[in-house]
Protein backbone atom coordinates (compact mmCIF):
# COMPACT_ATOMS: atom_id res chain seq x y z
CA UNK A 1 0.00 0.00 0.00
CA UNK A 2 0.52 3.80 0.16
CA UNK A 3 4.07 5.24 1.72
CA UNK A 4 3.18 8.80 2.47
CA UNK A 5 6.41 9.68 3.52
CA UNK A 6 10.26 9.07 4.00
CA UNK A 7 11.99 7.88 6.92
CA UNK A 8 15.01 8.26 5.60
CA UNK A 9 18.23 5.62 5.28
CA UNK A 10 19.66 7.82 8.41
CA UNK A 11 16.89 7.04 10.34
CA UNK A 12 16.92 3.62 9.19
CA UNK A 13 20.15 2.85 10.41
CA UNK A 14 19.24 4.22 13.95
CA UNK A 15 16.48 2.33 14.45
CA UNK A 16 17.97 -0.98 13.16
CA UNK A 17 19.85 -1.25 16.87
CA UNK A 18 16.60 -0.81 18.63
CA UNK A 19 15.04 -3.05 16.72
CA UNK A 20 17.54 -5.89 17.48
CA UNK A 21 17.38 -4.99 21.02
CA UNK A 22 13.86 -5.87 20.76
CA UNK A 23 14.14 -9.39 19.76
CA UNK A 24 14.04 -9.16 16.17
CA UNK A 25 17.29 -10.02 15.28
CA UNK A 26 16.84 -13.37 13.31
CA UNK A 27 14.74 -11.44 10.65
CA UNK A 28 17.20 -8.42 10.45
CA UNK A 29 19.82 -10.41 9.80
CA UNK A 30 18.42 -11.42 6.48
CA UNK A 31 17.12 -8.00 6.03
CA UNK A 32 20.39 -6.63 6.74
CA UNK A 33 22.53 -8.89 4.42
CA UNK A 34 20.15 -8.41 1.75
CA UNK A 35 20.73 -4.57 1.99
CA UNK A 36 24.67 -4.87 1.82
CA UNK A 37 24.42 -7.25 -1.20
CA UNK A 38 23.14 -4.43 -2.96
CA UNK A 39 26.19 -2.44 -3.13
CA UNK A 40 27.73 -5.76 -5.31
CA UNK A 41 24.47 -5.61 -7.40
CA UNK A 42 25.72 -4.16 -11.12
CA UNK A 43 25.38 -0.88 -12.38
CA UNK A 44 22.35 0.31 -14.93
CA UNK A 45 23.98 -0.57 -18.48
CA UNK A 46 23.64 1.87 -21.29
CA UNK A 47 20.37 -0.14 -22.82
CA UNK A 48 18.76 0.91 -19.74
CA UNK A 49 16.58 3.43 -21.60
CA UNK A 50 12.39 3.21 -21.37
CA UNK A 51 12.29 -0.66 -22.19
CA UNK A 52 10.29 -3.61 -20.73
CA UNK A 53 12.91 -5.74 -19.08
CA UNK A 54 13.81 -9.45 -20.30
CA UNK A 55 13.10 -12.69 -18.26
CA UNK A 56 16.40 -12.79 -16.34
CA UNK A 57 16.11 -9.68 -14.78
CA UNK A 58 12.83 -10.94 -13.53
CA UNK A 59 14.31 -13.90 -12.56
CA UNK A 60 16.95 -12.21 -10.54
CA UNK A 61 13.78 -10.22 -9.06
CA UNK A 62 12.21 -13.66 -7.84
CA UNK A 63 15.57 -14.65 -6.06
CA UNK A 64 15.87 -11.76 -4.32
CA UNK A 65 12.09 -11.57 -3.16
CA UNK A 66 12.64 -14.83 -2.30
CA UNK A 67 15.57 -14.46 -0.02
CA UNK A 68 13.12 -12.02 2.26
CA UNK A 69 10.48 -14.73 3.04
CA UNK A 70 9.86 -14.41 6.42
CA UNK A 71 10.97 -10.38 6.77
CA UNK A 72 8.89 -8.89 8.91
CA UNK A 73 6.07 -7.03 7.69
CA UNK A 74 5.96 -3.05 8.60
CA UNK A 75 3.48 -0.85 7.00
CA UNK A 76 5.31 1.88 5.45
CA UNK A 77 8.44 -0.23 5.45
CA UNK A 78 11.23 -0.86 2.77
CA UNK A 79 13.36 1.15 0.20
CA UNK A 80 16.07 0.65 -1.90
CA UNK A 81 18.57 -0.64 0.32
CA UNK A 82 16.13 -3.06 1.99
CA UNK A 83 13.98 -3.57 5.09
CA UNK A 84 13.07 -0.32 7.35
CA UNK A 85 11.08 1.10 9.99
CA UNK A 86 7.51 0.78 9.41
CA UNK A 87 5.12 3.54 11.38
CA UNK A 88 1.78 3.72 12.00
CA UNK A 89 -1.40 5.68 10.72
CA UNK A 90 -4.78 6.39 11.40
CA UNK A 91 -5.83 2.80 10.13
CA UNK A 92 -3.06 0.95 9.49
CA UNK A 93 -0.07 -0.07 10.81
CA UNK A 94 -1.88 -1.72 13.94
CA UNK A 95 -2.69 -5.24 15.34
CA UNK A 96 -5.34 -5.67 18.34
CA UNK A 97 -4.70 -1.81 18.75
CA UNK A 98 -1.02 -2.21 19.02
CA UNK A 99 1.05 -0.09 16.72
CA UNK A 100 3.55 -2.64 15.34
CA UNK A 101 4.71 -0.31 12.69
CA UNK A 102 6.71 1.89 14.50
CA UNK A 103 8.79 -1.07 16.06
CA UNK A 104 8.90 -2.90 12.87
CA UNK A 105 11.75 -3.19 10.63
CA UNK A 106 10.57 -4.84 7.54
CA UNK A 107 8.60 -4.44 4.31
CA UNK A 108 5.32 -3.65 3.30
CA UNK A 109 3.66 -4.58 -0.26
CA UNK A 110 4.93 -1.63 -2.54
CA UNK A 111 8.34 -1.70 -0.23
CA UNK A 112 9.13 -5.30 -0.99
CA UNK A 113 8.34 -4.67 -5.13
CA UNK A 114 10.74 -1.56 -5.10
CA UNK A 115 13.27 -3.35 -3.14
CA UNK A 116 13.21 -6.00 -5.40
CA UNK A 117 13.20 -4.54 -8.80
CA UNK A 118 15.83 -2.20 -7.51
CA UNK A 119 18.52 -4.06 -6.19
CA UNK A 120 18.25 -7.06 -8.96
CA UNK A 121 18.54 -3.92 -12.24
CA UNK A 122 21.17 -2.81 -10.24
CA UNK A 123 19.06 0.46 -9.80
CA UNK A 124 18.03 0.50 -13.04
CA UNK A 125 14.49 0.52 -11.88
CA UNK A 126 13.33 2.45 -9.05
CA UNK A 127 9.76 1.72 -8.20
CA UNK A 128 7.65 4.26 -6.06
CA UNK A 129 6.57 3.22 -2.80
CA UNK A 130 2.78 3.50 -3.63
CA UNK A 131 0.84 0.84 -4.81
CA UNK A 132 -0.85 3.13 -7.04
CA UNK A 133 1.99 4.81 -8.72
CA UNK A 134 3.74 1.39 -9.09
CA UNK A 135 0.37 0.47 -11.18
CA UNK A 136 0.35 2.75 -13.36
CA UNK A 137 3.92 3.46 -14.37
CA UNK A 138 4.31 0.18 -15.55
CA UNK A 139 3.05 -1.48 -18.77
CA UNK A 140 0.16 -3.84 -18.50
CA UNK A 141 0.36 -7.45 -19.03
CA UNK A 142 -2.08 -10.01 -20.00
CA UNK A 143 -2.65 -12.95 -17.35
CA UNK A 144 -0.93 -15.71 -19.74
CA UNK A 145 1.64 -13.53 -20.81
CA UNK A 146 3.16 -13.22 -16.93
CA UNK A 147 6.66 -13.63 -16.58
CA UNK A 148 8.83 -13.88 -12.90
CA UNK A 149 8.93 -10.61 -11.22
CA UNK A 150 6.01 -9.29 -12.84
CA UNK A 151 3.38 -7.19 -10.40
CA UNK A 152 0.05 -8.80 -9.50
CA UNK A 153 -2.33 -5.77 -8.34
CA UNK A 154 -5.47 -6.58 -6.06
CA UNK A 155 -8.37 -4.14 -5.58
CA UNK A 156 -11.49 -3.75 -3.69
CA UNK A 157 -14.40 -1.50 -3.74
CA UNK A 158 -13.59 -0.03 -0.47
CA UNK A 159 -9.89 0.00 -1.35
CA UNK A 160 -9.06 0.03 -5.09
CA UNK A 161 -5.09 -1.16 -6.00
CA UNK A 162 -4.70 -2.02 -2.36
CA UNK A 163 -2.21 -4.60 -2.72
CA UNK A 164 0.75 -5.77 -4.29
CA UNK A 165 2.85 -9.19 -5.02
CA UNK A 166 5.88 -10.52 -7.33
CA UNK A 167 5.02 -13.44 -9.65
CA UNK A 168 7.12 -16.01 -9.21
CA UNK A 169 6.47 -17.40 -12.56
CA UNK A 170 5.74 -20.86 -10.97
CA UNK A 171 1.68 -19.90 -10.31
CA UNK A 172 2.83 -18.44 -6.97
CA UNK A 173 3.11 -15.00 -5.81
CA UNK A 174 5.66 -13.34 -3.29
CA UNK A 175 4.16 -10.77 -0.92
CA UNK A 176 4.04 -8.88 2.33
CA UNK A 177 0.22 -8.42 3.14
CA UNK A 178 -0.48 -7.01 6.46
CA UNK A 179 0.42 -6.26 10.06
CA UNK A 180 1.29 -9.54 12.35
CA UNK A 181 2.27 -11.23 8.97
CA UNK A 182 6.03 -12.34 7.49
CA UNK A 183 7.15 -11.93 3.31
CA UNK A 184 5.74 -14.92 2.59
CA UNK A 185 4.83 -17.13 -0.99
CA UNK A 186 1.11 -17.75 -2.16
CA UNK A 187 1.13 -20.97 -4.16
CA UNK A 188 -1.59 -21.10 -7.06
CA UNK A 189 -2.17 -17.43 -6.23
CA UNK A 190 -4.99 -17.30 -9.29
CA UNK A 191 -6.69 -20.13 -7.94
CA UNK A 192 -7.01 -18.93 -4.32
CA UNK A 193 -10.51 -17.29 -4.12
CA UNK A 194 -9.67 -14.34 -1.95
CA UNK A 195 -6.82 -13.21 -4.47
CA UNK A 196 -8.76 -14.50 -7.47
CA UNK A 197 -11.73 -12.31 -6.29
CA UNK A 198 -9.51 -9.31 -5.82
CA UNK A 199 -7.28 -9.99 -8.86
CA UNK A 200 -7.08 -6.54 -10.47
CA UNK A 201 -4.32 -6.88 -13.40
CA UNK A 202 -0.52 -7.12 -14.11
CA UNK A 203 1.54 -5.00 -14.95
CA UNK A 204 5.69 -5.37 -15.42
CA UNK A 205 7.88 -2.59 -14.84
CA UNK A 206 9.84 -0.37 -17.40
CA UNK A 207 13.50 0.32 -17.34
CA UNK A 208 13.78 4.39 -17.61
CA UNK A 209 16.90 6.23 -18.52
């Protein structure tokens, strides 16, 4: 969903510690590592102009979305380097009227996309963290046309483009979905009647020079 504002890598890193302190350690590490491998990721090459990217990069989308299962999820949290510190709104961010999001380093939906896309181009492809945005800037793709690392949007009529998962290419979906929850994988996403139901399109990102 939505990411109305920027916490900011500084304030990233200064809430990491607390977080650890706090017993999350075991999911930090992986959020942590996955952040430094970044810096070995390659830089944008000079095709990387306004062009629908090629199976491999989606591929190496998949792995890395992959190596986050069981991240943490944090509403408002995730950026380019990797997991972050989620907050907390008027509606979201809460479970049984605790605000998890402000002690939650982790992902949420349109986090974990942009994470992904960005550190396997190499930041080549910098997603916005909005749902929305992420919708619409990206070219639309037909249901048996879907290729790994493409976006599957959900919508509802009290909450249209709401959500937001990588397609694995293997009928299964990568995700972060709410509050209490880990990244996690959907097997036979198109065949589960909740996300069937809510199924609002695909769409697969554009490289932009």
């Amino acid at each position: 969903m939505p990411f109305p504002r920027n916490t900011g890598d500084r304030g990233r890193r200064r809430v990491l510690g607390l977080a650890l302190g706090a017993g999350l350690a075991p999911a930090l590490a992986a959020a942590s590592a996955a952040a430094r491998t970044r810096e070995d990721a390659p830089e944008p090459g000079p095709d990387a102009g306004r062009v629908p990217p090629g199976p491999a990069l989606g591929r190496r989308v998949v792995a890395v979305a992959t190596s986050l299962i069981g991240v943490p999820y944090a509403w408002g949290g995730g950026d380019r380097l990797g997991a972050s510190l989620g907050f907390c709104d008027e509606e979201n961010g809460y479970l049984n009227g605790e605000c998890l999001g402000e002690s939650t380093v982790g992902f949420d939906c349109s986090g974990l996309s942009l994470h992904c896309w960005y550190r396997a181009s190499g930041g080549g492809i910098e997603l916005a963290h909005y749902t929305v945005a992420q919708y619409h800037r990206s070219a639309p793709v037909e249901p048996d046309a879907l290729l790994p690392g493409d976006l599957l949007f959900f919508s509802r009529p009290d909450a249209p483009l709401h959500h937001v998962g990588l397609w694995t290419g293997d009928g299964a979906m990568i995700h972060a979905e709410r509050t209490g929850t880990l990244v996690a994988r959907v097997e036979g996403v198109l065949q589960v009647p909740r996300w069937a139901g809510e199924f609002a399109g695909a769409r697969r990102p554009l490289r932009f020079g």
